[in-house]
Protein backbone atom coordinates (compact mmCIF):
# COMPACT_ATOMS: atom_id res chain seq x y z
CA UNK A 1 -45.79 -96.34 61.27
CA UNK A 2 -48.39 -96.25 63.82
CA UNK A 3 -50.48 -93.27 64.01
CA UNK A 4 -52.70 -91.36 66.55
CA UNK A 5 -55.24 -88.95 66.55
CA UNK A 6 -54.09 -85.41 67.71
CA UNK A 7 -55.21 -85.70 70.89
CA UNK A 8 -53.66 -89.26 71.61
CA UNK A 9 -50.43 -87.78 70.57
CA UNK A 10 -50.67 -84.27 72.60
CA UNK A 11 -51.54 -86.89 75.61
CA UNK A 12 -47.61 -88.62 74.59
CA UNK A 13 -45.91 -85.81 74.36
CA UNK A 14 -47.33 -84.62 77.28
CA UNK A 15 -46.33 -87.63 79.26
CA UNK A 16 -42.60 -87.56 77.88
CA UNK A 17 -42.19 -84.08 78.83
CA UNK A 18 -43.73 -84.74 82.13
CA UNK A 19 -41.47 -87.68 82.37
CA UNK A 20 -38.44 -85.19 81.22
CA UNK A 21 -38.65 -82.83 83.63
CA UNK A 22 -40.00 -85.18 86.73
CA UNK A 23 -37.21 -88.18 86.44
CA UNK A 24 -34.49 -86.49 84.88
CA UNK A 25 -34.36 -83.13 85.41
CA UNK A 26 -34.46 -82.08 81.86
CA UNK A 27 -36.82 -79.53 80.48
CA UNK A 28 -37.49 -79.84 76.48
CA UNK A 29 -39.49 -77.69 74.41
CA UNK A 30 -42.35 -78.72 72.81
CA UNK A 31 -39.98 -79.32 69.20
CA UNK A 32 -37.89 -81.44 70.89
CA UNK A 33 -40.74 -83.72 72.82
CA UNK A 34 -42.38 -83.90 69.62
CA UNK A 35 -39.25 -85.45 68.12
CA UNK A 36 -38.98 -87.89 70.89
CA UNK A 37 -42.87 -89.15 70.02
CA UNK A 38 -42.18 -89.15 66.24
CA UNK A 39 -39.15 -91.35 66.90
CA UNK A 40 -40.41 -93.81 69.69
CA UNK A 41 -43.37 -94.31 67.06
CA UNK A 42 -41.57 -95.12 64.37
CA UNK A 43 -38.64 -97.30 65.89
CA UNK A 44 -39.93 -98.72 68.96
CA UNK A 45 -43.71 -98.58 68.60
CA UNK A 46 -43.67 -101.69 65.69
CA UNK A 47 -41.98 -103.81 68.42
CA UNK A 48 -44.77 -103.23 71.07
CA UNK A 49 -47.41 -103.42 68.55
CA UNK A 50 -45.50 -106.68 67.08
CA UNK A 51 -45.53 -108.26 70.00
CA UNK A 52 -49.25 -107.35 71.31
CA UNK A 53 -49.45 -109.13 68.29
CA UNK A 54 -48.19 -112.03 69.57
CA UNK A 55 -49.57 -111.96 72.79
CA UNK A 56 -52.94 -111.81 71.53
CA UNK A 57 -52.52 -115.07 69.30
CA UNK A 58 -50.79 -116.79 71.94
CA UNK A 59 -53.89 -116.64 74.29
CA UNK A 60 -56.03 -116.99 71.13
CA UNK A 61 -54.49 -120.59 70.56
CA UNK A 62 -54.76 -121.60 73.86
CA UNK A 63 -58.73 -120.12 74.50
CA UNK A 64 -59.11 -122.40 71.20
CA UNK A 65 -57.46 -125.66 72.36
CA UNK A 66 -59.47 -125.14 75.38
CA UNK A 67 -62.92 -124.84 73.20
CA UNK A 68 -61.22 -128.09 71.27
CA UNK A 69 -61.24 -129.70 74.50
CA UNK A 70 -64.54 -128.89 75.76
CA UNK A 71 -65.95 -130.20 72.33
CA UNK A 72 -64.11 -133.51 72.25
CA UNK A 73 -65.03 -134.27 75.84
CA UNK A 74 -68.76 -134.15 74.53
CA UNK A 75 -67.76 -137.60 72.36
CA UNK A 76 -69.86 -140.36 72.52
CA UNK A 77 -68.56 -143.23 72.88
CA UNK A 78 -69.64 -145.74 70.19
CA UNK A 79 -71.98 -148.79 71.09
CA UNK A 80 -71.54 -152.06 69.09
C-alpha cells in the first residue's frame, strides 16, 4: 500500500472532504473521510502509481534512443 506522512494524508482527507461538501453536497465526518483515503490508497492508488510507473519508462526509453542517436551520428565513417 502506499503510504504518507501524517501531514500528506491530513492534506487528502482534507481535500476529499472539501471535495464532499463543495461538489456534492455531502458533509462526512472526519471517520468517514478517513475511510475514503484509506480505501482510494489501497485500491486505486497502485494503479496511479503503476502507471507513473510506466510513464516514466516510456519517456526513459525514448530520452535513451535519442542519446543512442546522438552517439551513432558521431560515427566515422571508415577510410580504406
Amino acid at each position: 500500500m502506499i503510504t504518507f506522512t501524517p501531514e500528506q494524508r491530513n492534506e487528502l482527507i482534507q481535500r476529499v472532504r472539501n471535495y464532499c461538501e463543495g461538489e456534492l453536497s455531502l458533509e462526512l465526518g472526519r471517520f468517514d473521510v478517513e475511510f475514503l483515503v484509506d480505501f482510494f490508497t489501497k485500491e486505486i492508488g497502485p494503479l496511479y502509481y503503476n502507471q507513473g510507473l510506466f510513464d516514466a519508462v516510456a519517456m526513459l526509453d525514448k530520452r535513451v534512443d535519442e542519446v543512442r542517436e546522438s552517439i551513432m551520428a558521431l560515427e566515422k565513417s571508415e577510410t580504406k
